[in-house]
C-alpha atoms as a PDB file:
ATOM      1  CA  UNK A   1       0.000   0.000   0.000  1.00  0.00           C
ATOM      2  CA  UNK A   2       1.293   3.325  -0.788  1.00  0.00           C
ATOM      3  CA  UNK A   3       0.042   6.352   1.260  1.00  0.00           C
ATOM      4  CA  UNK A   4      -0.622   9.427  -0.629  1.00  0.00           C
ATOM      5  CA  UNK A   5      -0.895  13.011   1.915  1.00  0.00           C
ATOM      6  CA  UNK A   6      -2.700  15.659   0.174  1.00  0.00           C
ATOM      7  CA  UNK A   7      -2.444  19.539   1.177  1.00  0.00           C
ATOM      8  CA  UNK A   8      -3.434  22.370   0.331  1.00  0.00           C
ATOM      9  CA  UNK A   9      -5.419  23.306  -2.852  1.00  0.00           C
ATOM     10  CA  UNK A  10      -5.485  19.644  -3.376  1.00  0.00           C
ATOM     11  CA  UNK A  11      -6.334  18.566   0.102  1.00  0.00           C
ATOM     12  CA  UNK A  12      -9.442  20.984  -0.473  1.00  0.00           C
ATOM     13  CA  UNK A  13     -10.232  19.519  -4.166  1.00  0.00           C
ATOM     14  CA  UNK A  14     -10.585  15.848  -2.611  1.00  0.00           C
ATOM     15  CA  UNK A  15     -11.575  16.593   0.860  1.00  0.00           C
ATOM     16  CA  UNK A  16      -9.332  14.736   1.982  1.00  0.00           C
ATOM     17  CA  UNK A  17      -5.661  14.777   3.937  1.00  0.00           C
ATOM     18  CA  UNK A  18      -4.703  11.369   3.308  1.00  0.00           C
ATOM     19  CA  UNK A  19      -5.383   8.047   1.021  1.00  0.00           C
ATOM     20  CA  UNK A  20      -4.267   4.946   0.989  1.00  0.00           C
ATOM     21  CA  UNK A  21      -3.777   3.359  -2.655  1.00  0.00           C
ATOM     22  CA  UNK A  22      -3.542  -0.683  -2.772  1.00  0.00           C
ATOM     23  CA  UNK A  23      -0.847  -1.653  -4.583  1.00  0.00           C
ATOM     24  CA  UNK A  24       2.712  -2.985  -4.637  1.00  0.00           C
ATOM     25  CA  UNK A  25       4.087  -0.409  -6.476  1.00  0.00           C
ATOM     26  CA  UNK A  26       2.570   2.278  -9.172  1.00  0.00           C
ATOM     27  CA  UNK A  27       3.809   5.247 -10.967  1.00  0.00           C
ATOM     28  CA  UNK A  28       2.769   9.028 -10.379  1.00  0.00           C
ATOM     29  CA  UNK A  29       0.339   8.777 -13.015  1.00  0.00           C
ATOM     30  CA  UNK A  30      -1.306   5.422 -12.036  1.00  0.00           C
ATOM     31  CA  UNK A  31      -1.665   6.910  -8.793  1.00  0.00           C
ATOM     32  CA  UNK A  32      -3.171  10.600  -9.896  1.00  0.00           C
ATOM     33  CA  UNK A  33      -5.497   7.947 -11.968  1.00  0.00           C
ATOM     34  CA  UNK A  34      -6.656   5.855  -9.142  1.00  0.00           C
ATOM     35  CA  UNK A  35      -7.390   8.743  -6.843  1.00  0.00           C
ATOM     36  CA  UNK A  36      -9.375  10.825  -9.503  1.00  0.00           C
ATOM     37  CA  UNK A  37     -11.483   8.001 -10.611  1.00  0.00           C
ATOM     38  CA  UNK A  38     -12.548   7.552  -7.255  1.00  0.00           C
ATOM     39  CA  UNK A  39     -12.708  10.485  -5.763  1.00  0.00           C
ATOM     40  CA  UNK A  40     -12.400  13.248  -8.552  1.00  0.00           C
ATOM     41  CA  UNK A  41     -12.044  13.148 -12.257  1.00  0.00           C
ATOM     42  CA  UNK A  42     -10.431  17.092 -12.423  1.00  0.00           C
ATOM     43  CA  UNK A  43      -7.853  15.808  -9.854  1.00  0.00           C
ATOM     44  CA  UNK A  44      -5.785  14.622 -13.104  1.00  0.00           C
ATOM     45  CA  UNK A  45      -5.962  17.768 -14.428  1.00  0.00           C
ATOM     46  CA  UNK A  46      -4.870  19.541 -11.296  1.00  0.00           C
ATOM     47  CA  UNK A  47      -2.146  17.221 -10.926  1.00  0.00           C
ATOM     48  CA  UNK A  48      -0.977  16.557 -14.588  1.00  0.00           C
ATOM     49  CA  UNK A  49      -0.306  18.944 -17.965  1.00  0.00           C
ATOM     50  CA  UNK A  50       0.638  18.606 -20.646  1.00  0.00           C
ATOM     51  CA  UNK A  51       2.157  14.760 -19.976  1.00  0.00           C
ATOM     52  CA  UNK A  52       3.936  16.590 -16.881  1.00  0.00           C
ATOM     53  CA  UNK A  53       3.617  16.938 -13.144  1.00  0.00           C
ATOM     54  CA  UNK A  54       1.924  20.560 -12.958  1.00  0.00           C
ATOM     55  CA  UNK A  55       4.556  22.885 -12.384  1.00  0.00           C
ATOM     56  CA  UNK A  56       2.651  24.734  -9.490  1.00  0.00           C
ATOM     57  CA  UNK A  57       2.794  21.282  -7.520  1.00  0.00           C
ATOM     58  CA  UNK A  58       5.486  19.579  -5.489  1.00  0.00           C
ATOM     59  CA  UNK A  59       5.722  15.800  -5.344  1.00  0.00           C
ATOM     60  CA  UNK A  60       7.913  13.761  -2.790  1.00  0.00           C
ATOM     61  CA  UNK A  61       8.699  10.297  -1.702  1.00  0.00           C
ATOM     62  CA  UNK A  62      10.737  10.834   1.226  1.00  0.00           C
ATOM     63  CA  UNK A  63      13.594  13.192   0.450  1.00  0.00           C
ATOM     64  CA  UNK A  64      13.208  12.992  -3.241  1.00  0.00           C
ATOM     65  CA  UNK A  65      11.212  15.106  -5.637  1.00  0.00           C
ATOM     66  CA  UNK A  66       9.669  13.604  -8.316  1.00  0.00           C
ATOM     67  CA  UNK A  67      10.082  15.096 -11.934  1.00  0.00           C
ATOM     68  CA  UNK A  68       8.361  12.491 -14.474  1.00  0.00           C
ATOM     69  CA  UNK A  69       5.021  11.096 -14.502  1.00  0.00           C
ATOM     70  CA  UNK A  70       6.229   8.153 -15.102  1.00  0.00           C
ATOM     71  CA  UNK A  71       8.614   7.823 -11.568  1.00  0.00           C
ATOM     72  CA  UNK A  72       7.763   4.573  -9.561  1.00  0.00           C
ATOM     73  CA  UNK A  73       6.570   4.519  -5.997  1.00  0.00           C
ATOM     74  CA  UNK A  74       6.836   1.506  -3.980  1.00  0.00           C
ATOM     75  CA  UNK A  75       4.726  -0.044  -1.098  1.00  0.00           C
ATOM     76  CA  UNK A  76       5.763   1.063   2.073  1.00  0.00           C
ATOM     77  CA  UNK A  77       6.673   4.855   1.154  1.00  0.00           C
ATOM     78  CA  UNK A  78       4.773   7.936   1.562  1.00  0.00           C
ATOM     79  CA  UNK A  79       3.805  10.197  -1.510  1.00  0.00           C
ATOM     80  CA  UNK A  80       3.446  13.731  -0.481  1.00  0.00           C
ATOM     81  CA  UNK A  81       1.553  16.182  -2.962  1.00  0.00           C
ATOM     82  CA  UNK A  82       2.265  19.934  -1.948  1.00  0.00           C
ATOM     83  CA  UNK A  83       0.950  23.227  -3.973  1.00  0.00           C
ATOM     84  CA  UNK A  84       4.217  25.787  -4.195  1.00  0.00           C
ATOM     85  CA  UNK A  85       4.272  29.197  -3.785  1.00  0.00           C
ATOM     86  CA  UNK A  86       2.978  31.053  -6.862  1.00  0.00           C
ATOM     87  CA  UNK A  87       1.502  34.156  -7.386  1.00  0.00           C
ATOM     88  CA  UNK A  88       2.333  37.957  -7.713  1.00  0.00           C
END
């Protein structure tokens, strides 16, 4: 199982702070897929643009940021989804 914490703007959007996803390991993409099918079908357009990780949103597993859609997260580790700072 991989453990996705939401926050912000995207905590908000789902209504949620964390989910669990069932799984032995998935990719970014699989997971933005599994969470907006059952919970919200914009949540993949909040999260992904343009075949890209939004560039307004942070992604880590542990101490490393994720840069590709396609990165692989294994059971066990925590996927944090953060909104940066942006704005004038």
């Amino acid at each position: 199982m991989i453990k996705v914490k939401l926050y912000a703007e995207y905590r908000d959007m789902l209504g949620k702070n964390e989910i669990d996803v069932p799984c032995d390991q998935r990719t970014f993409k699989e997971i933005i897929d599994y969470i907006s099918n059952k919970y919200d079908k914009e949540f993949v357009k909040a999260a992904i643009q343009n075949g890209k990780i939004n560039e307004y949103m942070l992604v880590m597993v542990g101490d490393r940021m994720l840069t590709s859609i396609d990165d692989t997260i294994k059971s066990g580790e925590t996927l944090k989804i953060l909104a940066t700072a942006h704005g004038g």
